[in-house]
N, C-alpha and C. Protein backbone atom coordinates (compact mmCIF):
# COMPACT_ATOMS: atom_id res chain seq x y z
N UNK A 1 12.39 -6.47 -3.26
CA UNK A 1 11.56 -7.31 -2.42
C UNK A 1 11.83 -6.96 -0.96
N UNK A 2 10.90 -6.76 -0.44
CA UNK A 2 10.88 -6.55 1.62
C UNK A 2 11.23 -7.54 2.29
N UNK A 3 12.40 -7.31 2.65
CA UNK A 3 12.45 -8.73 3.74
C UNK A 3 11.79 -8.74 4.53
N UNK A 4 11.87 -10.09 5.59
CA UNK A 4 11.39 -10.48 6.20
C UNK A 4 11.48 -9.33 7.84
N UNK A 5 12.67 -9.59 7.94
CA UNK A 5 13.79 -8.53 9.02
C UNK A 5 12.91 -7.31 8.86
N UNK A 6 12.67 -6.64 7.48
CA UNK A 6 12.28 -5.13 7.80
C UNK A 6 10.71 -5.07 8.08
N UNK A 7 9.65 -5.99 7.66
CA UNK A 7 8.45 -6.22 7.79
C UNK A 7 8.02 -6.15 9.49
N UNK A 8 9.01 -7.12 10.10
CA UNK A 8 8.87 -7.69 11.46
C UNK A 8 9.47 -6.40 12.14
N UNK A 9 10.75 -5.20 12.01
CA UNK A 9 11.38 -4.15 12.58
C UNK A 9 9.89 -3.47 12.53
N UNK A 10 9.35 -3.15 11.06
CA UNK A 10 8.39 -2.07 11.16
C UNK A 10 7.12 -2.58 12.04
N UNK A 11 6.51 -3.05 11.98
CA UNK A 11 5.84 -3.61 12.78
C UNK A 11 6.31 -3.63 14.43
N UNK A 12 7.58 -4.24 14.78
CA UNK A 12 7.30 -3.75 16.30
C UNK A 12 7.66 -2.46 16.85
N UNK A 13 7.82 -1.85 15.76
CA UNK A 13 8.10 -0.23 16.78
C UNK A 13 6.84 0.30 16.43
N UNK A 14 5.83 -0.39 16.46
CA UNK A 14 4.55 -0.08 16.53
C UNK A 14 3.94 0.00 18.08
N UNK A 15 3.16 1.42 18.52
CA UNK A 15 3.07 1.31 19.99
C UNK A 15 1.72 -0.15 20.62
N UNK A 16 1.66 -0.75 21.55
CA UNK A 16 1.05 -1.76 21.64
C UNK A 16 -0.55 -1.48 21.37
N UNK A 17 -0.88 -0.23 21.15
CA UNK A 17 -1.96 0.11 21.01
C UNK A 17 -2.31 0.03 19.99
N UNK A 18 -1.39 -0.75 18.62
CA UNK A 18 -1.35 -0.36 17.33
C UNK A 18 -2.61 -1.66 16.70
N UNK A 19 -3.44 -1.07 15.75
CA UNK A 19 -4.43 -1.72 15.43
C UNK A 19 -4.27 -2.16 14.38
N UNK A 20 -5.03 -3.10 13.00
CA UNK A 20 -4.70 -3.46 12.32
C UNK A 20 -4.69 -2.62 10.94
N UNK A 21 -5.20 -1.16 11.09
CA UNK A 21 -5.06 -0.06 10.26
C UNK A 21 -3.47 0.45 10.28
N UNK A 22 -3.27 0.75 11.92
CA UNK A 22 -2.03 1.44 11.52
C UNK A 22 -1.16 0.08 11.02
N UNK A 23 -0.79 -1.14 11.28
CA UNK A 23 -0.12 -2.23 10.64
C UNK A 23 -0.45 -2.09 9.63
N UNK A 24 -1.41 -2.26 8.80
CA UNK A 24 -1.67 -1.49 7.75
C UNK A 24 -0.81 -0.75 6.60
N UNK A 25 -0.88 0.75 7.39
CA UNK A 25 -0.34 2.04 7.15
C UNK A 25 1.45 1.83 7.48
N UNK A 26 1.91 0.93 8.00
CA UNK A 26 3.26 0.71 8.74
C UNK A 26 4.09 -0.52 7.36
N UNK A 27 3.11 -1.02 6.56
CA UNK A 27 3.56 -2.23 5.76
C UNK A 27 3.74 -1.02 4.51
N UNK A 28 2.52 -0.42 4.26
CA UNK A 28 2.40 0.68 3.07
C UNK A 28 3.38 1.50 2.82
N UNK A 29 3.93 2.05 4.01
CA UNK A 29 4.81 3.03 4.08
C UNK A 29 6.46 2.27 3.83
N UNK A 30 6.59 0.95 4.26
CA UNK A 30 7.69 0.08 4.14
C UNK A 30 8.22 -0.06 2.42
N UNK A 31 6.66 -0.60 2.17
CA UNK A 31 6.82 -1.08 0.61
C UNK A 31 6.91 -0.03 -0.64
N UNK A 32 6.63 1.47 0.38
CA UNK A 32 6.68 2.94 -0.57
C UNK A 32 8.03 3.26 -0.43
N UNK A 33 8.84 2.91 0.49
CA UNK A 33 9.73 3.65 0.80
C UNK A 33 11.40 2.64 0.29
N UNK A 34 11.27 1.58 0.93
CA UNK A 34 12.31 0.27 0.65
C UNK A 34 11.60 -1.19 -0.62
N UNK A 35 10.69 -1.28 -0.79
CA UNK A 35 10.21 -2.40 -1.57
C UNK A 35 9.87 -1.77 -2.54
N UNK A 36 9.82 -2.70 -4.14
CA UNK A 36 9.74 -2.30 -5.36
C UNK A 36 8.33 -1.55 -5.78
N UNK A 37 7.92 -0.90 -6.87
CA UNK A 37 6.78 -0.64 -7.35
C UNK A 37 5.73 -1.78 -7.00
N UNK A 38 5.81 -3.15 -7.23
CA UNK A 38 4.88 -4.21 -7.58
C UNK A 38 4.88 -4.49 -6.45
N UNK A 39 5.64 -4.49 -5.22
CA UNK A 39 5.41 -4.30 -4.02
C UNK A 39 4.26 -3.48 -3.07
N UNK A 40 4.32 -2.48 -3.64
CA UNK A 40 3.58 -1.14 -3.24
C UNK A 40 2.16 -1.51 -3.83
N UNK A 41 2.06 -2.16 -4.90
CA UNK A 41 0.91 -1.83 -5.65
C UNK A 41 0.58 -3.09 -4.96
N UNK A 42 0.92 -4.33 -4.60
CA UNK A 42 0.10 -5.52 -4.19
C UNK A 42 0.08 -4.96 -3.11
N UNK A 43 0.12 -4.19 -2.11
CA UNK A 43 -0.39 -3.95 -0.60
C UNK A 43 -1.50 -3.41 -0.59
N UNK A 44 -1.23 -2.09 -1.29
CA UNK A 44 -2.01 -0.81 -1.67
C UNK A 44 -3.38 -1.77 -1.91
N UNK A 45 -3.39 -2.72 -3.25
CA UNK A 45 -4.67 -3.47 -3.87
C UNK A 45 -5.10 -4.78 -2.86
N UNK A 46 -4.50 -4.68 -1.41
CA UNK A 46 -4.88 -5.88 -0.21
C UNK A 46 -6.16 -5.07 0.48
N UNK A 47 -5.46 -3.42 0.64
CA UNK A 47 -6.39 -2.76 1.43
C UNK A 47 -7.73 -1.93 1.43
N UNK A 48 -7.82 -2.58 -0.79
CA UNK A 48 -9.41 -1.88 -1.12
C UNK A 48 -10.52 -2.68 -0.75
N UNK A 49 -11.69 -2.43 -0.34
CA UNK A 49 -12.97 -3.10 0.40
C UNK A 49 -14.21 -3.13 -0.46
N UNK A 50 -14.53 -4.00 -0.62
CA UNK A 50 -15.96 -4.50 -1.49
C UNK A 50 -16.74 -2.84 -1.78
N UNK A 51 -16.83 -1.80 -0.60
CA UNK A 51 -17.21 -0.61 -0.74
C UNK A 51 -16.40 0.33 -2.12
N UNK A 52 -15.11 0.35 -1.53
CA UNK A 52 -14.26 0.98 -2.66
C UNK A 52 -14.58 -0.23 -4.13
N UNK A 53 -14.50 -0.82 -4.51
CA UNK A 53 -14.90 -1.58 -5.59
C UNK A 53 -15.80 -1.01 -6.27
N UNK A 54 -16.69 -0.87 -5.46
CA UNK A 54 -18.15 -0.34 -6.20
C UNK A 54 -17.84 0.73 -6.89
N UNK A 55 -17.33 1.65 -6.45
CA UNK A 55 -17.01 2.61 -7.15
C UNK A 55 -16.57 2.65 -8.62
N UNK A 56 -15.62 1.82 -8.77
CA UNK A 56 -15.27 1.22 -9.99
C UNK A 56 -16.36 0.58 -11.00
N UNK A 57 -17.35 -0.08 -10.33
CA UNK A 57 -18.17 -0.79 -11.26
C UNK A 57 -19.27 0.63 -11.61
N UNK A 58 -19.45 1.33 -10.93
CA UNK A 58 -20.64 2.47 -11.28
C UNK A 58 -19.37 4.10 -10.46
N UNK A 59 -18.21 4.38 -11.85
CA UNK A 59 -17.50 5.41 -11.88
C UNK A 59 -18.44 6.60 -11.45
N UNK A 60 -17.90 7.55 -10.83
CA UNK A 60 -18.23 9.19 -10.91
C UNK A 60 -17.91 9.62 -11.66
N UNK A 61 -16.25 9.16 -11.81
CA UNK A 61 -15.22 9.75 -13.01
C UNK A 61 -15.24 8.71 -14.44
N UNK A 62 -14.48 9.15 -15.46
CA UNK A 62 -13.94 8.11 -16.07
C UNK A 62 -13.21 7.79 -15.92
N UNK A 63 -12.53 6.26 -14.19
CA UNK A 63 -11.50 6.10 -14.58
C UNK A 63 -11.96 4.42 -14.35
N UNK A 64 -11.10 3.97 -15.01
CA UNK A 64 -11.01 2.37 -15.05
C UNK A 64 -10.05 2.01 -13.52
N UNK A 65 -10.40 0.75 -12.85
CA UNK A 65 -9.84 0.31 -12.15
C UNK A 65 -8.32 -0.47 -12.85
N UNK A 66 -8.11 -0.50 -13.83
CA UNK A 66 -6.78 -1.02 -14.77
C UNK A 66 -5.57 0.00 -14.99
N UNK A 67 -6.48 1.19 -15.41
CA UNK A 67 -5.76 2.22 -15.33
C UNK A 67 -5.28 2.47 -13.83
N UNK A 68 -5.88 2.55 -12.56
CA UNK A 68 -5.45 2.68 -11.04
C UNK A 68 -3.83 1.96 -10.83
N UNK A 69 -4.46 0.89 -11.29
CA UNK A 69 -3.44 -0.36 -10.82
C UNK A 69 -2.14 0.03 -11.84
N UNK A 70 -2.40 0.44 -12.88
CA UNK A 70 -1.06 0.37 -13.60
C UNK A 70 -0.32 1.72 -13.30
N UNK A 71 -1.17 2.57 -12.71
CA UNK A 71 -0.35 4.01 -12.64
C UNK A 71 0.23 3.72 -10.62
N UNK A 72 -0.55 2.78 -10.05
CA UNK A 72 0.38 2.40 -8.58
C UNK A 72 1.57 1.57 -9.12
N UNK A 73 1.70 0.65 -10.01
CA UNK A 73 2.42 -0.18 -10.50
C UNK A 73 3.69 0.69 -11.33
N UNK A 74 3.39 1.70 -11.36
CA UNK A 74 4.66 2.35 -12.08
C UNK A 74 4.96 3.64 -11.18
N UNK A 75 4.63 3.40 -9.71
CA UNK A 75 5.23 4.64 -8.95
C UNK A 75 6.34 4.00 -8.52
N UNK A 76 7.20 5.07 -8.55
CA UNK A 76 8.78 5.17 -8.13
C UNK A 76 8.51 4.98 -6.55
N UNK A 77 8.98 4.63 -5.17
CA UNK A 77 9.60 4.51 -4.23
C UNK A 77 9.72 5.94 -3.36
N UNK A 78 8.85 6.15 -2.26
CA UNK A 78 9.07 7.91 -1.96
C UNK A 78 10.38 7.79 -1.66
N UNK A 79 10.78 9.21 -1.35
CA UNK A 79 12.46 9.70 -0.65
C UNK A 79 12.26 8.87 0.45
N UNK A 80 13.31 8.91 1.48
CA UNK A 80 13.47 8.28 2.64
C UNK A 80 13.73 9.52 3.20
N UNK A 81 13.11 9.51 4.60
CA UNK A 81 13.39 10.84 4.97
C UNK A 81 14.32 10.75 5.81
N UNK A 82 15.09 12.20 6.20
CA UNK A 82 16.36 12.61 6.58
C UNK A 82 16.19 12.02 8.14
């Protein structure tokens, strides 16, 4: 689980110019790197948009939106870099 402490660190070494994408991209990268799988996967599934949805209801591919969620839900944590 992400504390509180590292949510609020990542976030202010954000430059003041920082918009609500890169906050965003700054929570994503927290919960990939220090917070659990189910972590990662509830952020990841905050930042899909009624647009991306659609996709799911009328596929290109065959993939199920169940299948998405369970293969974010079972990614490991990236390296931390040096």
């Amino acid at each position: 689980m992400l504390t509180k402490h590292a949510v609020l660190q990542s976030i202010q070494e954000l430059p003041d110019t920082a918009n609500w994408a890169d906050m965003t991209e700054a929570l994503l990268r927290l919960a990939a790197n220090e917070g659990d799988p189910s972590d990662f996967a509830r952020f990841y599934r905050q930042q899909l948009t009624a647009e991306n949805m659609m996709e799911y209801l009328e596929p290109k591919f065959d993939v199920e939106l169940i299948d998405v969620i369970r293969e974010l839900e079972g990614r490991h944590p990236a390296p931390t870099p040096i």
